[in-house]
N, C-alpha and C. Protein backbone atom coordinates (compact mmCIF):
# COMPACT_ATOMS: atom_id res chain seq x y z
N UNK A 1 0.82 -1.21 0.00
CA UNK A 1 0.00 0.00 0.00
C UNK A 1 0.86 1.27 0.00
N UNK A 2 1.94 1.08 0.11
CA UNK A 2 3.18 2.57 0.08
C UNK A 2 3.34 2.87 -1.19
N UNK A 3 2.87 2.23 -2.06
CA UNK A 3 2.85 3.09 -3.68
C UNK A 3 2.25 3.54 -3.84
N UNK A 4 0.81 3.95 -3.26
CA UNK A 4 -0.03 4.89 -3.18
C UNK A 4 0.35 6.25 -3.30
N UNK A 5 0.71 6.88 -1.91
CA UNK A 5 1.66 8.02 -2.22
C UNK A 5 2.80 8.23 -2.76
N UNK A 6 3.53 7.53 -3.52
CA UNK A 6 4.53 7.64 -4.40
C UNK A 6 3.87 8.08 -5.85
N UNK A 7 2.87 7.60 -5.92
CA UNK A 7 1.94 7.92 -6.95
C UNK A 7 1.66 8.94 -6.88
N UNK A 8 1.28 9.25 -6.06
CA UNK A 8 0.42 10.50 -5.72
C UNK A 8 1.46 11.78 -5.65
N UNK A 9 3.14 11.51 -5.53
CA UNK A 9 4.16 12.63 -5.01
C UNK A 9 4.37 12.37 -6.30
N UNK A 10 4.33 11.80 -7.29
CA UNK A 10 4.66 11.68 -8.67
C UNK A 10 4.04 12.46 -9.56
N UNK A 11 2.27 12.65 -9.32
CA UNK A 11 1.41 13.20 -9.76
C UNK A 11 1.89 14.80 -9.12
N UNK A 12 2.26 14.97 -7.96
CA UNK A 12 2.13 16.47 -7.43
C UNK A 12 3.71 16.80 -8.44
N UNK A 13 4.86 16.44 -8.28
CA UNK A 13 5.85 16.67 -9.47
C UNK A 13 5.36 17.25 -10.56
N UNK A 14 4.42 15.95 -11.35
CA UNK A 14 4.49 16.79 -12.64
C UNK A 14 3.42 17.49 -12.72
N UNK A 15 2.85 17.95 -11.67
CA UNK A 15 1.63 19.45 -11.65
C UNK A 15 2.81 20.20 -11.73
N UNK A 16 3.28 19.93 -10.68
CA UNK A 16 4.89 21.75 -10.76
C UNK A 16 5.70 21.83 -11.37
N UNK A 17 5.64 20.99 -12.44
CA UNK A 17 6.93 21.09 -13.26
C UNK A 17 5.71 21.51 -14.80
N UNK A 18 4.18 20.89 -14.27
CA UNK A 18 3.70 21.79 -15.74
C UNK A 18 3.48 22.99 -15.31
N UNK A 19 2.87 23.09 -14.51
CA UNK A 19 3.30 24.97 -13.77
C UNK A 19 4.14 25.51 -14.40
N UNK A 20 5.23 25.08 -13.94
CA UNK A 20 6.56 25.82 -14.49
C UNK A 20 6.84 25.96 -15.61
N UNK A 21 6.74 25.04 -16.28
CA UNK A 21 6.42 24.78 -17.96
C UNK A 21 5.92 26.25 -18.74
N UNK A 22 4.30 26.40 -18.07
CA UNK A 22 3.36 27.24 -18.23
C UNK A 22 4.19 28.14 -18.22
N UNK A 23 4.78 28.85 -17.01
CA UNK A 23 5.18 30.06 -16.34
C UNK A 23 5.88 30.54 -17.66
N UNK A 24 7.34 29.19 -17.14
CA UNK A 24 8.30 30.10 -18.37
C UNK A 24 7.32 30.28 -19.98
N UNK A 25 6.66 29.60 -20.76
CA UNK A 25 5.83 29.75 -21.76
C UNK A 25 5.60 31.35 -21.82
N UNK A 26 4.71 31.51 -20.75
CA UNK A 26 3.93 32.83 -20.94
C UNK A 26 5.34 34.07 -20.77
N UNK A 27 6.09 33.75 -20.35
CA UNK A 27 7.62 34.83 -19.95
C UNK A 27 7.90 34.86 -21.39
N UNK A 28 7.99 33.66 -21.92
CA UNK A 28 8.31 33.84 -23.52
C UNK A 28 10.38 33.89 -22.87
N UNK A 29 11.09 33.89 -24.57
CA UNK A 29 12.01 33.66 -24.38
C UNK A 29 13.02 32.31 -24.91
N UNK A 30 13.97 31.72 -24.88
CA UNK A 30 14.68 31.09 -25.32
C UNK A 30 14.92 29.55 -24.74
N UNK A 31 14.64 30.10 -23.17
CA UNK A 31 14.89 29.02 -22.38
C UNK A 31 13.87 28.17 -22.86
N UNK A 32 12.49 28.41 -23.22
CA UNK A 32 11.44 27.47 -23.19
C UNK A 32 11.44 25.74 -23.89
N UNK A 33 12.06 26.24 -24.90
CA UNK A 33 12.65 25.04 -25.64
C UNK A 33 13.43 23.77 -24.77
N UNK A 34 13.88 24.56 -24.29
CA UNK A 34 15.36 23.69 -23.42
C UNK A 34 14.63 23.11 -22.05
N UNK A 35 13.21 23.95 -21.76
CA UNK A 35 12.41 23.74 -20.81
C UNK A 35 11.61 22.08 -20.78
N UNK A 36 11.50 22.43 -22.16
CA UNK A 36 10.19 21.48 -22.87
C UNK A 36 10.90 20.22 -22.71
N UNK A 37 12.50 20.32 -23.56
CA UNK A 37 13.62 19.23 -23.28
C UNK A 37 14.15 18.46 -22.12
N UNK A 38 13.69 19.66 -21.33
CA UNK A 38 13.81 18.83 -19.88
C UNK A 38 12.95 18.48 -18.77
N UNK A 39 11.77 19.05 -19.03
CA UNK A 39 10.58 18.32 -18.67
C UNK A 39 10.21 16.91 -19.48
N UNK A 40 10.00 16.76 -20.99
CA UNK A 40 10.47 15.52 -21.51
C UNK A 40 11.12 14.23 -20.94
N UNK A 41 12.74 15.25 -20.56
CA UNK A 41 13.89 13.87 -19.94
C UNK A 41 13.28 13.45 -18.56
N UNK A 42 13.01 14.54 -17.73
CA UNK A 42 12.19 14.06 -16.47
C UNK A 42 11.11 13.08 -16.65
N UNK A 43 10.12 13.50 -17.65
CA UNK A 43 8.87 12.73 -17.68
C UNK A 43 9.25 11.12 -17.91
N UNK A 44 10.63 10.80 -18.98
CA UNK A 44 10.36 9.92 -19.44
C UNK A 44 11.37 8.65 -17.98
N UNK A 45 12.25 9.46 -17.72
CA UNK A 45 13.07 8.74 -16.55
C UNK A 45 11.83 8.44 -15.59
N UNK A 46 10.97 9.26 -15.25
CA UNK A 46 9.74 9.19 -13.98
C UNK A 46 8.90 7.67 -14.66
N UNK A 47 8.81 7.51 -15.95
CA UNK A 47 7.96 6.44 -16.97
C UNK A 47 8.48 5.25 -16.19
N UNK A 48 10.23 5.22 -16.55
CA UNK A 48 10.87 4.19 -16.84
C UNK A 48 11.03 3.97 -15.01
N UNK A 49 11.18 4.70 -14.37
CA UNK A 49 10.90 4.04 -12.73
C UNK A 49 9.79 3.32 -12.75
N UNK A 50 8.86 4.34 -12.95
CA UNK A 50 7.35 3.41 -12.49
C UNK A 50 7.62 2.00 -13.17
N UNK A 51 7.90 1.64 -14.67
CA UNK A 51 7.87 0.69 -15.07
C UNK A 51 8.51 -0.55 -14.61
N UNK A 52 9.93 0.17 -14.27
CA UNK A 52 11.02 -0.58 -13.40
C UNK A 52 10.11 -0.95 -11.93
N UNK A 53 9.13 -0.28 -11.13
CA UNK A 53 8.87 -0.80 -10.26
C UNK A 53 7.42 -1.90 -10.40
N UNK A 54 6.91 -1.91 -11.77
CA UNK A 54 5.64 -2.53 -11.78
C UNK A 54 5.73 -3.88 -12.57
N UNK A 55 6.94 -4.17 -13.58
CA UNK A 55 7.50 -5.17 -13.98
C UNK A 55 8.68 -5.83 -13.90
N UNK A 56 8.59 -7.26 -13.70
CA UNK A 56 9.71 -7.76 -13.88
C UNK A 56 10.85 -7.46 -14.91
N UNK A 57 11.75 -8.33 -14.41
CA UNK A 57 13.36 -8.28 -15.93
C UNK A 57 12.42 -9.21 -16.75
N UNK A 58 11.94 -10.28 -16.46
CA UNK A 58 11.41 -11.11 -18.09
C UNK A 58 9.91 -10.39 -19.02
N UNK A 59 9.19 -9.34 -18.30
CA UNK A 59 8.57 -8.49 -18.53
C UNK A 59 8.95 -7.24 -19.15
N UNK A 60 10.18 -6.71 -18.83
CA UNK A 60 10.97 -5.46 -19.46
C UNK A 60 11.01 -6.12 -20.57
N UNK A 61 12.06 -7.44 -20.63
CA UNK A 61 12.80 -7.79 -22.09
C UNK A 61 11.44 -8.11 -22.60
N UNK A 62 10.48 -8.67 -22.73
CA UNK A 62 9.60 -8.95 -23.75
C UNK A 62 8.84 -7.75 -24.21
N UNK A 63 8.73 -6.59 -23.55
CA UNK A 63 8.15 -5.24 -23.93
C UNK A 63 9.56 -4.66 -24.47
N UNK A 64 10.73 -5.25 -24.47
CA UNK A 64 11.76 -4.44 -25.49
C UNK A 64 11.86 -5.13 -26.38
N UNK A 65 11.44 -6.56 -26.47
CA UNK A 65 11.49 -7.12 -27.72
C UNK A 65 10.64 -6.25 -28.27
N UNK A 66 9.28 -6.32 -27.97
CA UNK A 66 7.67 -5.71 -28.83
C UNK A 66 8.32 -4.58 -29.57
N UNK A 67 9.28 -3.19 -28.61
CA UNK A 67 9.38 -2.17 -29.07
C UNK A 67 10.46 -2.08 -29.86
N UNK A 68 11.05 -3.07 -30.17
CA UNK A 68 12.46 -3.37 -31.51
C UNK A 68 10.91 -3.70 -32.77
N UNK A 69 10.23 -4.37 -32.89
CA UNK A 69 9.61 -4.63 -34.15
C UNK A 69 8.30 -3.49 -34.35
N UNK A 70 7.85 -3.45 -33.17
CA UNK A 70 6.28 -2.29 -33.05
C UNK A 70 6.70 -1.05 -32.22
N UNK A 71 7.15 0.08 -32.60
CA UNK A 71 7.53 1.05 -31.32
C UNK A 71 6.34 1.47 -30.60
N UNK A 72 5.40 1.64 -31.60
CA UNK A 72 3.97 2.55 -31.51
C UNK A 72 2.99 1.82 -30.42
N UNK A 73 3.10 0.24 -31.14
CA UNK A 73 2.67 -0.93 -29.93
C UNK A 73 3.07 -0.76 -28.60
N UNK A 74 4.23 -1.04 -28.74
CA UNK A 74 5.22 -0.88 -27.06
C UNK A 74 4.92 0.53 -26.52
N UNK A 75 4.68 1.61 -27.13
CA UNK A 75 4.18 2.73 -26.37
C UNK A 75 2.84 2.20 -25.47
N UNK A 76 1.77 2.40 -26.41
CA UNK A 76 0.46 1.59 -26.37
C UNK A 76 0.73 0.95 -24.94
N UNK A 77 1.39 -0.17 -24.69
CA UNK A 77 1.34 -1.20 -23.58
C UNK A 77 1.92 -0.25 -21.98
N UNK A 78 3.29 0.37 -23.07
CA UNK A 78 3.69 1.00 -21.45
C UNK A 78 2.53 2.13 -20.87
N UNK A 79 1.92 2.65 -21.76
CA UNK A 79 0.85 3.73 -20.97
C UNK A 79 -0.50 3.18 -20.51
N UNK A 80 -0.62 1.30 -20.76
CA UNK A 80 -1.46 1.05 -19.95
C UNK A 80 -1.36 0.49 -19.42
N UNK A 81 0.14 -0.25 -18.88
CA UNK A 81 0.54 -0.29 -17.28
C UNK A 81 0.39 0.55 -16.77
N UNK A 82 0.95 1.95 -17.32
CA UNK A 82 1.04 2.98 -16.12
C UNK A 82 -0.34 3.39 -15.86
N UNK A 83 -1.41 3.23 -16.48
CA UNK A 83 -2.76 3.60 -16.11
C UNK A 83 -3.16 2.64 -14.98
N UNK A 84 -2.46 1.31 -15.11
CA UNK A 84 -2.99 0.20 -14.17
C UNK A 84 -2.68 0.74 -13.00
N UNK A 85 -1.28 1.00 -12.70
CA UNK A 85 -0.36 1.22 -12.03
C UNK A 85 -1.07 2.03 -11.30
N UNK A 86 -1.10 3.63 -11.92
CA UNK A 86 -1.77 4.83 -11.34
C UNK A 86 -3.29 4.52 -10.45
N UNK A 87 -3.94 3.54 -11.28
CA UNK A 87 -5.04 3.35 -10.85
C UNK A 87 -5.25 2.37 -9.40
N UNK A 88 -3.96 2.14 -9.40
CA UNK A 88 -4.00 0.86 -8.16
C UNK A 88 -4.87 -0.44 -8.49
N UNK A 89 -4.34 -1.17 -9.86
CA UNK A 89 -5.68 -2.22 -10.09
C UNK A 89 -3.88 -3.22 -10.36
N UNK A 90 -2.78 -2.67 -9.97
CA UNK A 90 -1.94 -3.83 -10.28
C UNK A 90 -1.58 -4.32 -8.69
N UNK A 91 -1.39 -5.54 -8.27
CA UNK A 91 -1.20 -6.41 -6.97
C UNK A 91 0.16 -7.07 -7.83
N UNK A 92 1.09 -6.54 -6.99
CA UNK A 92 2.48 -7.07 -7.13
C UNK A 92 2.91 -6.39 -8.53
N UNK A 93 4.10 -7.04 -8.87
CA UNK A 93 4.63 -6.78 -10.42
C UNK A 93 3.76 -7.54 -11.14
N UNK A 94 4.27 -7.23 -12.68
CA UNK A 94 3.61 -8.23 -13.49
C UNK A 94 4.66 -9.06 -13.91
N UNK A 95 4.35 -10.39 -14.27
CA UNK A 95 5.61 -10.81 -14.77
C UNK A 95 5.11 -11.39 -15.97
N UNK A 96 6.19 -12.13 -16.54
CA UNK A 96 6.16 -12.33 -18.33
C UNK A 96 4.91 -13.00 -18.73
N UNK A 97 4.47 -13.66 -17.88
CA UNK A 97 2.75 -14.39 -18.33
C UNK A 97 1.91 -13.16 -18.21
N UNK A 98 1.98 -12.48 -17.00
CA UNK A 98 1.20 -11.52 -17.65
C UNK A 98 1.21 -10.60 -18.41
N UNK A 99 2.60 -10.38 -18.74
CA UNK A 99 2.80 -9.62 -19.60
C UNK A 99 2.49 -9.86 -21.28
N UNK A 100 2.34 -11.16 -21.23
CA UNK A 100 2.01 -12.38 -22.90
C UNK A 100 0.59 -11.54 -22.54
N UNK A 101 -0.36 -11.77 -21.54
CA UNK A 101 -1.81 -11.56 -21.92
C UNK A 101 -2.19 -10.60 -22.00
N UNK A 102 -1.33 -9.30 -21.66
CA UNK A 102 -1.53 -7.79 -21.60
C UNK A 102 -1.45 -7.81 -23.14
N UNK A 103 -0.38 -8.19 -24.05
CA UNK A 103 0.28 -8.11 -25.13
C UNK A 103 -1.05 -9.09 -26.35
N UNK A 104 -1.55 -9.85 -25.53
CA UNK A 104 -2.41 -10.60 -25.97
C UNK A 104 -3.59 -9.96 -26.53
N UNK A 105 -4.16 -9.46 -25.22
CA UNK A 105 -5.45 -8.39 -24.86
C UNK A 105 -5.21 -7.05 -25.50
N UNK A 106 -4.40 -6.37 -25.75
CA UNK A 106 -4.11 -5.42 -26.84
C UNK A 106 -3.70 -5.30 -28.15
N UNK A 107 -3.15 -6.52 -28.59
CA UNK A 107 -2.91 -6.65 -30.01
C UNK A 107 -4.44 -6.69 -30.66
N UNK A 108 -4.85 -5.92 -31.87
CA UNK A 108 -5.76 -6.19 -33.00
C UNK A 108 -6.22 -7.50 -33.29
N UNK A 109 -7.52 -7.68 -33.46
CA UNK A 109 -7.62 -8.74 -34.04
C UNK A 109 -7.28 -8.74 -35.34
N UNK A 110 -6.77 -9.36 -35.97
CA UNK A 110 -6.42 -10.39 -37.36
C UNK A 110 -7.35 -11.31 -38.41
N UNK A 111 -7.90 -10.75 -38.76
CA UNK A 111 -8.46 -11.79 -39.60
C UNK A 111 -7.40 -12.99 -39.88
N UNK A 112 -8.24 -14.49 -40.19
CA UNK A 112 -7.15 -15.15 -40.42
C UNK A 112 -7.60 -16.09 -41.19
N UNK A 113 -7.46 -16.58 -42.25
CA UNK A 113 -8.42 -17.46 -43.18
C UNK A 113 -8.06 -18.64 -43.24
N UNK A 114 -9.09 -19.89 -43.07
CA UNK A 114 -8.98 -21.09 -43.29
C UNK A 114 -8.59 -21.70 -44.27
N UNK A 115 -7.87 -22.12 -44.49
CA UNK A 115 -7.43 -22.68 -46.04
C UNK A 115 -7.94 -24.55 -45.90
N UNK A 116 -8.90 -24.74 -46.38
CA UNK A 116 -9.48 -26.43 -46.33
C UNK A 116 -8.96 -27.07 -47.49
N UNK A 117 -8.13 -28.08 -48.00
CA UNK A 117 -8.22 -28.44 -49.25
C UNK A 117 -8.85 -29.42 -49.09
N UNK A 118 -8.99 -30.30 -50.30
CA UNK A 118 -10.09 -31.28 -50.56
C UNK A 118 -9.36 -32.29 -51.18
């Protein structure tokens, strides 16, 4: 139950860092760019913790396999762990079985045609 507020000090972060975002925006200026660049690097290191804390190593590597052939896919999956995550509907890590049925449960269906010969 202590990931609760880690969640929650995660969520208050990136309120003040879009604050700040905002601020410098409306100041206008040069820095903003470099702002955007480093709210970015924050956001995505803050991703890759949560992820690091909600999946296993045989769960990472099979969501880095996905994102070597599908990047767009592997996005897809990591933002709905982190929705799980955020939401408190994950109990423990996930590990590579569940990670097959996450991968399962989000892939498209396929048509797939019977070929019968006679």
């Amino acid at each position: 139950m202590s990931e609760r507020p880690d969640d929650e000090r995660l969520e208050e972060l990136r309120q003040k860092k879009l604050e700040q975002l905002q601020d410098q925006q409306q100041g206008g200026g040069e820095g903003s760019e470099e702002a955007q660049q480093q709210a970015q690097q924050q956001a995505d290191a803050q991703k890759k913790a949560m992820l690091r804390q909600h999946l296993t190593d045989g769960a990472r590597k099979r969501l880095n396999s996905v994102r070597m052939s599908k990047p767009d896919f592997a996005e897809q999956v990591e933002r709905q762990v982190l929705a799980l995550a955020q939401s408190g509907r994950i109990q423990g890590k996930i590990d590579e079985q569940k990670m097959k049925a996450l991968l399962q449960e989000l892939t498209p269906e396929q048509k797939s045609f019977d070929i019968k010969r006679r």
